[in-house]
N, C-alpha and C. Protein backbone atom coordinates (compact mmCIF):
# COMPACT_ATOMS: atom_id res chain seq x y z
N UNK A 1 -11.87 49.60 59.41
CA UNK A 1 -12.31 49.72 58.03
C UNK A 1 -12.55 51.16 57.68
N UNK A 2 -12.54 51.17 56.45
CA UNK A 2 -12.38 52.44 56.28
C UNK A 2 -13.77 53.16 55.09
N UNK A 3 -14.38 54.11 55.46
CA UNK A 3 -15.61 54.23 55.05
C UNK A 3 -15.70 53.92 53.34
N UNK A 4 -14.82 54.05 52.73
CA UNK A 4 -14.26 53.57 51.17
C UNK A 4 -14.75 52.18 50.89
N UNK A 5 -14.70 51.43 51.88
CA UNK A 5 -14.50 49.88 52.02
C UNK A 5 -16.10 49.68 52.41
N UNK A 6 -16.51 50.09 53.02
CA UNK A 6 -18.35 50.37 53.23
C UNK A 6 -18.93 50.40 52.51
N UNK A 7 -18.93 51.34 51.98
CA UNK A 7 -19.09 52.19 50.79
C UNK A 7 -20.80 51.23 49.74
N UNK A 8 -19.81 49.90 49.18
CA UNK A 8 -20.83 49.14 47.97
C UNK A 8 -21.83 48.30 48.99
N UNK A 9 -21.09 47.96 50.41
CA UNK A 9 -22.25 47.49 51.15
C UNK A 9 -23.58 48.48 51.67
N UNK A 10 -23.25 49.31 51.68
CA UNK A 10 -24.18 50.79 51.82
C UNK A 10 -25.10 51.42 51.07
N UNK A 11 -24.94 50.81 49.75
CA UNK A 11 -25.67 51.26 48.62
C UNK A 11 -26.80 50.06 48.63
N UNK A 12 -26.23 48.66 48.68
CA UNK A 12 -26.71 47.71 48.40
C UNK A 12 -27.58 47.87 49.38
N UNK A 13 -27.85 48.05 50.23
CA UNK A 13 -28.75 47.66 51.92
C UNK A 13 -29.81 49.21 51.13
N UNK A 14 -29.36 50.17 50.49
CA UNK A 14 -30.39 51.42 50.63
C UNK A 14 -30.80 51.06 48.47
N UNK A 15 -30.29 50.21 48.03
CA UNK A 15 -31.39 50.14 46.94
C UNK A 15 -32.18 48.89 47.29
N UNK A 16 -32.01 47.95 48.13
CA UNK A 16 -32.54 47.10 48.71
C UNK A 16 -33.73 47.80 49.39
N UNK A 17 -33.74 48.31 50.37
CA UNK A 17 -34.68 48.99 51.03
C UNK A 17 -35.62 49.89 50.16
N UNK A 18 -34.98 50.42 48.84
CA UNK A 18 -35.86 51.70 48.24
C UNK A 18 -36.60 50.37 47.57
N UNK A 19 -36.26 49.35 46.76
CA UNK A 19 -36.89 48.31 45.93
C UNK A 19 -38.31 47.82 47.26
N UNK A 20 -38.25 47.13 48.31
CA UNK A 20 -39.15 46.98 49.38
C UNK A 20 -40.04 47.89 49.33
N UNK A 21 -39.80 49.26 49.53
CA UNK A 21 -40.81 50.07 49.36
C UNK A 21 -41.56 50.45 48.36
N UNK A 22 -41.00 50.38 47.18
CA UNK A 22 -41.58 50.01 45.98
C UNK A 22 -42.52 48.56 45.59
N UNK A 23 -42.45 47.59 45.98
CA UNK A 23 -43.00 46.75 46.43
C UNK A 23 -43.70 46.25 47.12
N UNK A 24 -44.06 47.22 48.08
CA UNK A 24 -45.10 46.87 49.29
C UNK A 24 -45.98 48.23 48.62
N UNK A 25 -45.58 49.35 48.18
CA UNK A 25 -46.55 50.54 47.59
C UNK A 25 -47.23 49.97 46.40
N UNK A 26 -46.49 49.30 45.49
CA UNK A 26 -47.65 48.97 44.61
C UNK A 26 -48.31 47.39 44.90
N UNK A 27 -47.98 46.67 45.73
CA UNK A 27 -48.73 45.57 46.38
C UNK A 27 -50.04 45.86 47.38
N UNK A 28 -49.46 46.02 48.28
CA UNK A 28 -50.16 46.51 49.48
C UNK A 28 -50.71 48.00 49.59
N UNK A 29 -50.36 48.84 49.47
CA UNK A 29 -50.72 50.50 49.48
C UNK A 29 -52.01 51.19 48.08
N UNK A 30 -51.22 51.06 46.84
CA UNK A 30 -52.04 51.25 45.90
C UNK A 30 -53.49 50.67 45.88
N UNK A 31 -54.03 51.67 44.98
CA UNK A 31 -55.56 50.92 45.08
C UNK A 31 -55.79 49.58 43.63
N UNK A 32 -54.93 50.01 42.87
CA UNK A 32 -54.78 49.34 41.68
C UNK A 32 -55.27 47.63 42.12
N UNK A 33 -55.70 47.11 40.77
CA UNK A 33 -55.75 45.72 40.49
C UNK A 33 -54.29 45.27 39.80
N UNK A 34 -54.61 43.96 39.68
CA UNK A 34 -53.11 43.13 39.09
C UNK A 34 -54.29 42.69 37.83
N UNK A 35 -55.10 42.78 37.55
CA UNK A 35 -56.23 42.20 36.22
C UNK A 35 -56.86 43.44 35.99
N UNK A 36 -56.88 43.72 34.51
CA UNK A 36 -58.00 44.44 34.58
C UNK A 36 -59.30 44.31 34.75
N UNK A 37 -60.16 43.01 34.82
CA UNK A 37 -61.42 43.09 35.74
C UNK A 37 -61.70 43.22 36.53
N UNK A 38 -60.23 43.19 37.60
CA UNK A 38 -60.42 43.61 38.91
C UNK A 38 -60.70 45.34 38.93
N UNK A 39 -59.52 46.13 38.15
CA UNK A 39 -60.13 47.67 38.10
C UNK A 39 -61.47 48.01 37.56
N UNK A 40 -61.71 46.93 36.78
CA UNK A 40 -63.69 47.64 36.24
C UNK A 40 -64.81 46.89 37.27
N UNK A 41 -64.08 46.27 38.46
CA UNK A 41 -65.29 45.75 39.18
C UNK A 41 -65.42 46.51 40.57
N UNK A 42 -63.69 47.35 40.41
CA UNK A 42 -63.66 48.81 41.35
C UNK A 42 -64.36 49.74 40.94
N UNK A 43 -64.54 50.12 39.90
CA UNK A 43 -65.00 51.51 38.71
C UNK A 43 -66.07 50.90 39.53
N UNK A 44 -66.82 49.87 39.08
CA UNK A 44 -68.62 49.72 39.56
C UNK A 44 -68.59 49.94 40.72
N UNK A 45 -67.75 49.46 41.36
CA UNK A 45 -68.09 49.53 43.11
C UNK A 45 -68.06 50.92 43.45
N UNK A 46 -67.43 51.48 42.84
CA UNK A 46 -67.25 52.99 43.55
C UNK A 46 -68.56 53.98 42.99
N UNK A 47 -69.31 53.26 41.49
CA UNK A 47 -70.42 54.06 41.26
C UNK A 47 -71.26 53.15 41.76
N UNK A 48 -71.60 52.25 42.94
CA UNK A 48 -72.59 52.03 43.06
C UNK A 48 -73.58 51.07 41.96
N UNK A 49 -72.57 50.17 41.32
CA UNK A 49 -73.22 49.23 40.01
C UNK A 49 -72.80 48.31 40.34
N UNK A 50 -73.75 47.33 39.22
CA UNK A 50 -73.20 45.72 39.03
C UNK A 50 -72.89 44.62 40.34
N UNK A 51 -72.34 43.88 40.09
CA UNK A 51 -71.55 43.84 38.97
C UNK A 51 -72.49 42.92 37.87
N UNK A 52 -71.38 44.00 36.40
CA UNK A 52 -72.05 43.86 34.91
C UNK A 52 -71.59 42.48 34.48
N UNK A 53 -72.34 42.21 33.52
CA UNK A 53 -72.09 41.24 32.68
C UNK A 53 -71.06 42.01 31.61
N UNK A 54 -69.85 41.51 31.52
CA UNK A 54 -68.96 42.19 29.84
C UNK A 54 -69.78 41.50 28.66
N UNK A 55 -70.14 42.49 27.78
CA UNK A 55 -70.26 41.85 26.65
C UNK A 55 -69.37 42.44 25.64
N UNK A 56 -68.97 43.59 25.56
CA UNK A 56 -67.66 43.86 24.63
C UNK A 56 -66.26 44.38 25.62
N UNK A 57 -65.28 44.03 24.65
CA UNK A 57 -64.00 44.30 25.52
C UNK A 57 -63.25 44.60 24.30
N UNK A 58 -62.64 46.19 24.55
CA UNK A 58 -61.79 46.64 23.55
C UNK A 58 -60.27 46.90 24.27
N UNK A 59 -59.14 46.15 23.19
CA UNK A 59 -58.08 46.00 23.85
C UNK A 59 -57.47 47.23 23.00
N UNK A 60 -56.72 48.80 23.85
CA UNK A 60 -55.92 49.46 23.69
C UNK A 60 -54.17 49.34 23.74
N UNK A 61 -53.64 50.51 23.48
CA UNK A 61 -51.88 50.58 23.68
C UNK A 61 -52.33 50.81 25.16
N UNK A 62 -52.67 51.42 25.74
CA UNK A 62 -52.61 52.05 27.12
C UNK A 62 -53.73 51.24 27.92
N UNK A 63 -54.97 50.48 28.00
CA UNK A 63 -55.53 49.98 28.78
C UNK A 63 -56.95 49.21 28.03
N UNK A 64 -57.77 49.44 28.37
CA UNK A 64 -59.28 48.43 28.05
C UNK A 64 -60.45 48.92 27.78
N UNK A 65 -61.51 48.70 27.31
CA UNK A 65 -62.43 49.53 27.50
C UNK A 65 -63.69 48.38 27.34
N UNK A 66 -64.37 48.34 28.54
CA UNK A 66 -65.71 47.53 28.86
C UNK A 66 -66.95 47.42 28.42
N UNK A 67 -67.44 47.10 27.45
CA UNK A 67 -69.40 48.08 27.52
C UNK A 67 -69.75 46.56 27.88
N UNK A 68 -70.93 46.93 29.27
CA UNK A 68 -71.27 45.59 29.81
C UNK A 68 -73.15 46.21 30.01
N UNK A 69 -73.53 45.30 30.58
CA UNK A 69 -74.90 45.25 31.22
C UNK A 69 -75.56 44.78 32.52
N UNK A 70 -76.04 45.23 32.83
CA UNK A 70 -76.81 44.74 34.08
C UNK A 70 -77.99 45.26 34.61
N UNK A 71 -79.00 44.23 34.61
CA UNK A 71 -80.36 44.49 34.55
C UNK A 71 -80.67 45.39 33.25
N UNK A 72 -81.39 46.08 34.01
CA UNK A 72 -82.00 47.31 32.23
C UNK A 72 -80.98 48.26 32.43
N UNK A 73 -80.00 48.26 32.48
CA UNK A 73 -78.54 49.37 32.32
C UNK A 73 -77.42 48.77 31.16
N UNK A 74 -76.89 49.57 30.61
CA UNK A 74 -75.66 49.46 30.20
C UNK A 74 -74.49 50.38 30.48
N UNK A 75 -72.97 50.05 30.43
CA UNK A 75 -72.33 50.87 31.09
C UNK A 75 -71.04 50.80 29.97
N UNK A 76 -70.05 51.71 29.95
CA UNK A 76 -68.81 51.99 29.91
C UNK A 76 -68.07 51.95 30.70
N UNK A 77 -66.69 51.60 30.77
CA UNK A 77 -65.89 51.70 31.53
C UNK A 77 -64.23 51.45 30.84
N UNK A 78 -63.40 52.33 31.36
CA UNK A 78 -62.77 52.58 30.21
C UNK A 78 -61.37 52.00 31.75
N UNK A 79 -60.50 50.98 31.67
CA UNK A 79 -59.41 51.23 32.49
C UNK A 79 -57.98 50.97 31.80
N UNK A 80 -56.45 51.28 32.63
CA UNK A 80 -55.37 51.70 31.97
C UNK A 80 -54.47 50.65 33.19
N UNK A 81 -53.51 50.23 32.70
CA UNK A 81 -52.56 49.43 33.27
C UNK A 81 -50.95 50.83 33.26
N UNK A 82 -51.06 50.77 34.44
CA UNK A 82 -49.90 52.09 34.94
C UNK A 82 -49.02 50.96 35.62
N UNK A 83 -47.34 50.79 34.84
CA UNK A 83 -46.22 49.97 35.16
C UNK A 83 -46.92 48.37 35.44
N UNK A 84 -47.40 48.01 36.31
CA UNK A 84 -47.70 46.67 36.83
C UNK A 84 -48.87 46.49 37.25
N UNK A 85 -49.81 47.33 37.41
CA UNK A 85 -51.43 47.28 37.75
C UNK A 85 -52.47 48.39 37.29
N UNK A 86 -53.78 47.53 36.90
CA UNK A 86 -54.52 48.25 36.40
C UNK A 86 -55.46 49.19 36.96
N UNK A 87 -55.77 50.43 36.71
CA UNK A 87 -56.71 51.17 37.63
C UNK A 87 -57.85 51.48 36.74
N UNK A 88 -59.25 52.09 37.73
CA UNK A 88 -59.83 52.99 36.34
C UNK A 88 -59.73 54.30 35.81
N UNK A 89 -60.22 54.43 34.59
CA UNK A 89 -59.76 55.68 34.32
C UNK A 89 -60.82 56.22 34.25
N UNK A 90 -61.01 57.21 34.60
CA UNK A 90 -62.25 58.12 34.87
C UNK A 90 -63.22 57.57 35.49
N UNK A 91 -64.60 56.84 34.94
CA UNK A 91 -65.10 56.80 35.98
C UNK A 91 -66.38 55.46 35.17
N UNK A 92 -67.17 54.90 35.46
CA UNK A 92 -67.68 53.96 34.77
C UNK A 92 -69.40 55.12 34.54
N UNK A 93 -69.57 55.13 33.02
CA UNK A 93 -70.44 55.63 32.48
C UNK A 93 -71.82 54.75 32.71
N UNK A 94 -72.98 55.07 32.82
CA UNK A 94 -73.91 54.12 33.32
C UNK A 94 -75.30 55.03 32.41
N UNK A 95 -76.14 54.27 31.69
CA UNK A 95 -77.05 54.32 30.54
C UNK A 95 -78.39 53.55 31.32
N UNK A 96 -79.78 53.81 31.66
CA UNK A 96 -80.71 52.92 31.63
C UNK A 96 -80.86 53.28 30.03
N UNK A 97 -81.92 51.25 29.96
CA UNK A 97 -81.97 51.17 28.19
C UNK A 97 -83.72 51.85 28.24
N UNK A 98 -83.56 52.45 27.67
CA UNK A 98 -85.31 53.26 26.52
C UNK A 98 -85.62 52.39 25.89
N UNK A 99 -87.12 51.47 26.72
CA UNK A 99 -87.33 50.47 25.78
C UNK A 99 -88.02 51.28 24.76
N UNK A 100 -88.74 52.58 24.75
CA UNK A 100 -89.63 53.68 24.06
C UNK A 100 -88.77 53.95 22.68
N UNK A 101 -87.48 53.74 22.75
CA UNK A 101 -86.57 54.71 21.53
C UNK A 101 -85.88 52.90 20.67
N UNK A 102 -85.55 53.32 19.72
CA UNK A 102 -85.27 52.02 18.96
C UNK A 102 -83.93 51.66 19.06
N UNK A 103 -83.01 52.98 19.94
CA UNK A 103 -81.48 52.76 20.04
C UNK A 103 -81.68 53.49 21.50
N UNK A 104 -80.87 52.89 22.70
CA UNK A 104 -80.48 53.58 23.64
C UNK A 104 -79.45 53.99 23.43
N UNK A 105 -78.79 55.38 23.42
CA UNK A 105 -77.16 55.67 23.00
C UNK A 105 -77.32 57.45 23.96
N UNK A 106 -75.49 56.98 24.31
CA UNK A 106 -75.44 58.42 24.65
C UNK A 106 -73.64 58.78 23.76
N UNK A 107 -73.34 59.84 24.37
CA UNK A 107 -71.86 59.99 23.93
C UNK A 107 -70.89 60.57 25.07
N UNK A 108 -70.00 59.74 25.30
CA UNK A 108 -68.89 60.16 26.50
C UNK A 108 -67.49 60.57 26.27
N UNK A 109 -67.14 61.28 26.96
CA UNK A 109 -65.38 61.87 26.41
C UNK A 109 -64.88 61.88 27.95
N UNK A 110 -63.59 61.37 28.00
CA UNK A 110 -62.41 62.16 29.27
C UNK A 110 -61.00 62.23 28.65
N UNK A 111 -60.84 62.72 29.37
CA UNK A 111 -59.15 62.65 29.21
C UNK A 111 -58.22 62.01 29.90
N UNK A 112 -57.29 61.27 29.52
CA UNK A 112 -56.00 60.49 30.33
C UNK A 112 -55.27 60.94 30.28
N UNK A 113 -54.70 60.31 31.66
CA UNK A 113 -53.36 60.82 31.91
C UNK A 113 -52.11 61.21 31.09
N UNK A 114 -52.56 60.96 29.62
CA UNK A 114 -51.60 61.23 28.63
C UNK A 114 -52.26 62.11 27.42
N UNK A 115 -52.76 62.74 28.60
CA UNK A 115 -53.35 63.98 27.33
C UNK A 115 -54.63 63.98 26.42
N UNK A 116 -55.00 62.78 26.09
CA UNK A 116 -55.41 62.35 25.09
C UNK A 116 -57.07 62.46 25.44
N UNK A 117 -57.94 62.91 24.63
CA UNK A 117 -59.28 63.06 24.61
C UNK A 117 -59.71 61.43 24.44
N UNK A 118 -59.99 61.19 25.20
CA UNK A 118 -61.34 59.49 25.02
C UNK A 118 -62.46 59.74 24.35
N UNK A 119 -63.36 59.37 23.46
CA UNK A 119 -64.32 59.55 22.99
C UNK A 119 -65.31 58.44 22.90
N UNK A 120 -66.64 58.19 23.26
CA UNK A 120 -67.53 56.86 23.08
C UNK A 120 -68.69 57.33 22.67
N UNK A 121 -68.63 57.03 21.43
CA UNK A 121 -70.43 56.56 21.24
C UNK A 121 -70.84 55.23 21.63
N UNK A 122 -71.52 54.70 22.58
CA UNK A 122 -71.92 53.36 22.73
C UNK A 122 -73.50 53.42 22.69
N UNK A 123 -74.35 52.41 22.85
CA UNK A 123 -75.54 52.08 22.70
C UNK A 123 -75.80 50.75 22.82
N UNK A 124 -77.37 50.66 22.89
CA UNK A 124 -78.47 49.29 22.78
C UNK A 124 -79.13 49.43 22.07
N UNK A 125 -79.32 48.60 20.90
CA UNK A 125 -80.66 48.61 19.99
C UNK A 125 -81.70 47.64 20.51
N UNK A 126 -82.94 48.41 20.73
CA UNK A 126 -84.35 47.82 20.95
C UNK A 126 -84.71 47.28 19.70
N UNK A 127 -85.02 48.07 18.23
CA UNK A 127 -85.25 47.27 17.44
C UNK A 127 -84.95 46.49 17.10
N UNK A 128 -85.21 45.20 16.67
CA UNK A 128 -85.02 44.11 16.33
C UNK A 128 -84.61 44.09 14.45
N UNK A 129 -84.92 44.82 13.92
CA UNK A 129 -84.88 45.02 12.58
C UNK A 129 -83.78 45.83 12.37
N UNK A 130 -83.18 46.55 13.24
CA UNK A 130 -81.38 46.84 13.23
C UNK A 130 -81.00 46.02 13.20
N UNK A 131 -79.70 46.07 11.95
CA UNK A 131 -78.70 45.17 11.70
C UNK A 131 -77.16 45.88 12.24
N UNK A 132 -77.36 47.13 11.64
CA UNK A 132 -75.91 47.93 11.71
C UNK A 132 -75.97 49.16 12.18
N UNK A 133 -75.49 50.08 12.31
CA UNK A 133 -75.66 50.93 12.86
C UNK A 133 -74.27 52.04 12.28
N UNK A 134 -74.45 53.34 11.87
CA UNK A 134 -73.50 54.17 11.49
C UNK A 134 -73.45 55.06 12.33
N UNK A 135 -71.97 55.82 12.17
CA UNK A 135 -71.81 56.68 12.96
C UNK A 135 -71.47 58.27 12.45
N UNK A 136 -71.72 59.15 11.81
CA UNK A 136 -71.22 60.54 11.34
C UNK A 136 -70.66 61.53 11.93
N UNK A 137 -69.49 61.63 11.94
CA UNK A 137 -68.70 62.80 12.73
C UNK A 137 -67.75 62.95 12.71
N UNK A 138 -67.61 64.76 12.82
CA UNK A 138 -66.31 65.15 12.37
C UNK A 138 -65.11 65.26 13.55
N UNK A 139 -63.90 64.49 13.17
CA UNK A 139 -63.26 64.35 14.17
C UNK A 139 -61.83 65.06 14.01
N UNK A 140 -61.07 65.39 14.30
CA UNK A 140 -59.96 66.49 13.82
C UNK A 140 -60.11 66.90 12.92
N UNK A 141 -61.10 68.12 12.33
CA UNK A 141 -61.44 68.41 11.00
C UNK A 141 -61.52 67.67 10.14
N UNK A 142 -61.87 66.35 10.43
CA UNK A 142 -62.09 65.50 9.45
C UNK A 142 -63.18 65.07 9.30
N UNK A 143 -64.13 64.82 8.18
CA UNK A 143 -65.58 64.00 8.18
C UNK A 143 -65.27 62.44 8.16
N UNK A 144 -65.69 61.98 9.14
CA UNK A 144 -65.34 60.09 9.34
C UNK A 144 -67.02 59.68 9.84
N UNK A 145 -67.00 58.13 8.92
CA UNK A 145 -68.14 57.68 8.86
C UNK A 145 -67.28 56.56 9.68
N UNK A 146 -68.28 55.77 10.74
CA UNK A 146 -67.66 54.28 11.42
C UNK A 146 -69.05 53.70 11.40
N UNK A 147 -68.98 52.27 11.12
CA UNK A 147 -70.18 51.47 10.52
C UNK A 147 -69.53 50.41 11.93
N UNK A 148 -70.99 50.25 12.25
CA UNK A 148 -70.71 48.65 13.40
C UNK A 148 -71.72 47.76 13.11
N UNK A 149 -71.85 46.23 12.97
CA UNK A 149 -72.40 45.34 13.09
C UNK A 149 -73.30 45.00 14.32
N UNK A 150 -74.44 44.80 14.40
CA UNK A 150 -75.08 44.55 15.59
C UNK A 150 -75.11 42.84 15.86
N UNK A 151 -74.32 42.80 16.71
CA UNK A 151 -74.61 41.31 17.22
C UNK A 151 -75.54 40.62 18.08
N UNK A 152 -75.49 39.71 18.84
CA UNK A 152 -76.88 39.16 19.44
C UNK A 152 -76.90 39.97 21.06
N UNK A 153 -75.44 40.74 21.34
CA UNK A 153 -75.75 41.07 22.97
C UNK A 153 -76.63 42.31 22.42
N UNK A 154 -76.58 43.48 21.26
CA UNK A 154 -77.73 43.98 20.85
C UNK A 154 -76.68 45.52 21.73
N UNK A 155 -75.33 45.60 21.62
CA UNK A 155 -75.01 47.15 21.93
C UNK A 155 -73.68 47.20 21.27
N UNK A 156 -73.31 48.42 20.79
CA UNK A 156 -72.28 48.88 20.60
C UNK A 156 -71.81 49.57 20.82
N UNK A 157 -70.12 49.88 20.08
CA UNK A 157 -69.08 51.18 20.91
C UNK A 157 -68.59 51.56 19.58
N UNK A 158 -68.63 52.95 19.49
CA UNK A 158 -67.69 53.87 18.77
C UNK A 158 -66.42 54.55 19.58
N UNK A 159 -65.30 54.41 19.42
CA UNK A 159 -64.35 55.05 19.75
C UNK A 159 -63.45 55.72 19.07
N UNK A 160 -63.07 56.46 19.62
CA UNK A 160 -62.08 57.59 19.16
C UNK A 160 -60.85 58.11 19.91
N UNK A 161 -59.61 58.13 20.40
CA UNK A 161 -58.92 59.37 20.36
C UNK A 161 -58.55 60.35 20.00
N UNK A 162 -58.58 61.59 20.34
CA UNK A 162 -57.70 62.87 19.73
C UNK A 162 -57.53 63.49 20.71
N UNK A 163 -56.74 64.73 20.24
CA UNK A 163 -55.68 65.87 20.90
C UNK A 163 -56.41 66.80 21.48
N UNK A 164 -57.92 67.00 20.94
CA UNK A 164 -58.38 68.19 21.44
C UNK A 164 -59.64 67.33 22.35
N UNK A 165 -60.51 68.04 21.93
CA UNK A 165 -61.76 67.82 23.22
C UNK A 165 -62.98 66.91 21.78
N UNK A 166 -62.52 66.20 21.14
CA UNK A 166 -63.36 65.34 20.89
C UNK A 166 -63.85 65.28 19.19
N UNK A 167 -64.33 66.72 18.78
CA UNK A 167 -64.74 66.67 17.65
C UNK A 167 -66.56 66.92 17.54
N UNK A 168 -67.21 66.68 16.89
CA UNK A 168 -68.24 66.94 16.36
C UNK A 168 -68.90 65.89 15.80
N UNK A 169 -70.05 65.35 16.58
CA UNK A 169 -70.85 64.63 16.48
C UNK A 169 -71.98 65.21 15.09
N UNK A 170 -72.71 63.68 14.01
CA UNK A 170 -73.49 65.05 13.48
C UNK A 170 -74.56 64.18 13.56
N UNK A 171 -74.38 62.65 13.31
CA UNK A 171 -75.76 62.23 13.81
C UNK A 171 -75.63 60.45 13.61
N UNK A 172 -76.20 59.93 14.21
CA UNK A 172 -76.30 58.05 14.24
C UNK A 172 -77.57 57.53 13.64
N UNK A 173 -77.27 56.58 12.98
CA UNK A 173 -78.16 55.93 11.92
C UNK A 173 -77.91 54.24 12.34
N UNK A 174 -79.48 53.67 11.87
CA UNK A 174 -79.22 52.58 12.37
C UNK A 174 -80.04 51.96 10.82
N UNK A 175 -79.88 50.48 10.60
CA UNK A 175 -79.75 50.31 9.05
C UNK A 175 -80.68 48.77 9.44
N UNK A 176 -81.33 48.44 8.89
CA UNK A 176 -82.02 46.96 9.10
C UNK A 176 -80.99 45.84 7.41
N UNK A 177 -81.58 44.80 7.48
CA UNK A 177 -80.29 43.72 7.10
C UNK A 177 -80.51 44.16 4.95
N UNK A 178 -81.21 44.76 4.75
CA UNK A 178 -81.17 45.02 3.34
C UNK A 178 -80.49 46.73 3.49
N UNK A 179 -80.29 46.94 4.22
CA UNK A 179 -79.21 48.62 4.57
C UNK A 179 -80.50 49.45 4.66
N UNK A 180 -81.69 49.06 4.59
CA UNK A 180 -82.75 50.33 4.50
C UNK A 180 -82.83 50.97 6.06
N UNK A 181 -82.41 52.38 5.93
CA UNK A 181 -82.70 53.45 7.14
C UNK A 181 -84.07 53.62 7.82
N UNK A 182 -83.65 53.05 9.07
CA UNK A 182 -84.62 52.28 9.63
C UNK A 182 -84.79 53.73 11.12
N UNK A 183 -83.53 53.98 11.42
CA UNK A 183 -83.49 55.13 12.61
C UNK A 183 -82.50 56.19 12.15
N UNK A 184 -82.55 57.93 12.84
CA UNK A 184 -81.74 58.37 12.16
C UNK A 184 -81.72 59.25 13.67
N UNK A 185 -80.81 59.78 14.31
CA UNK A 185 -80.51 60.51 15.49
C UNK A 185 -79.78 61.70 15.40
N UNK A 186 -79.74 62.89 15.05
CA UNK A 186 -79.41 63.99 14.81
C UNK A 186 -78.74 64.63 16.02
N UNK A 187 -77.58 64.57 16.27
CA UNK A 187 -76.68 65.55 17.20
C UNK A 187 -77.10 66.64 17.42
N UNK A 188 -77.27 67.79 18.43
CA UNK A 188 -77.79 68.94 18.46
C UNK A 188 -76.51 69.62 18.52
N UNK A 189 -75.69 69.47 18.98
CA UNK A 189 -74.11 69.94 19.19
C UNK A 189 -73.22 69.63 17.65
């Protein structure tokens, strides 16, 4: 035979073999989940949390984003589905709640693998007389107001992407059920 004649059996046996290894790397090798609750119950494990209760779940183009609870904590956790399994992305944000303050809230940013600035305002409202809660800030030179509803788990998420490093926070307001300004939180940045 003549190596011509080999030739398509030769290819076949070495994309066969490259496909196997592709297959056992993202099965067996990778750290990835096949669910994304499996990557946010890695995110906790690796900070030493939970595992949380989910009470919100925001579905992205590129992956998920968690705000859960457990015990007097609340957390973020933001993960991304890369080809066939999900990992986390950055790292799971972790909040004890201020029963002292009428909103527990902080603000978090990273960046993904696609460039892109992440942005979170999340929180817990202690008061009971919060209904809603606003958000003020300027985000690609833009002034944007985002209004959220407070439901019975009693936390919310502001999100954002952009290009640069986030934007400009100017301050969070929280509103009781006739809209009267009940809390007002002033950004120092």
């Amino acid at each position: 035979m003549k190596i011509k004649d080999k030739l398509p059996d030769v290819i076949k046996w070495v994309l066969a073999i490259i496909l196997l290894l592709l297959c056992i790397h993202y099965y067996a090798l990778s750290y990835g989940r096949f669910t994304a609750n499996g990557a946010l119950r890695d995110s906790e494990i690796n900070e030493h949390y939970g595992p949380s209760e989910t009470k919100k779940e925001l579905s992205l183009e590129y992956g998920k984003i968690f705000l859960g609870k457990y015990k007097d904590w609340i957390s973020i956790t933001a993960v991304e589905k890369k080809i066939i399994k999900w990992y986390p992305s950055g790292y799971t944000y972790v909040l004890p709640i201020n029963n002292s303050e009428k909103i527990t809230q902080s603000f978090e940013g990273t960046t993904t693998f696609r460039d892109l600035s992440k942005n979170y305002v999340f929180g817990y409202v202690n008061d009971p007389n919060i209904t809603s809660v606003r958000l003020y800030a300027e985000i690609n030179s833009k002034e944007t107001i985002m209004d959220y509803s407070i439901d019975s788990s009693k936390m919310f998420i502001f999100y954002w992407d952009t290009d640069n490093k986030g934007g400009n926070l100017v301050s969070l307001s929280g509103f009781d059920k006739d809209n009267n300004l009940v809390y007002i939180f002033k950004y120092p940045y």
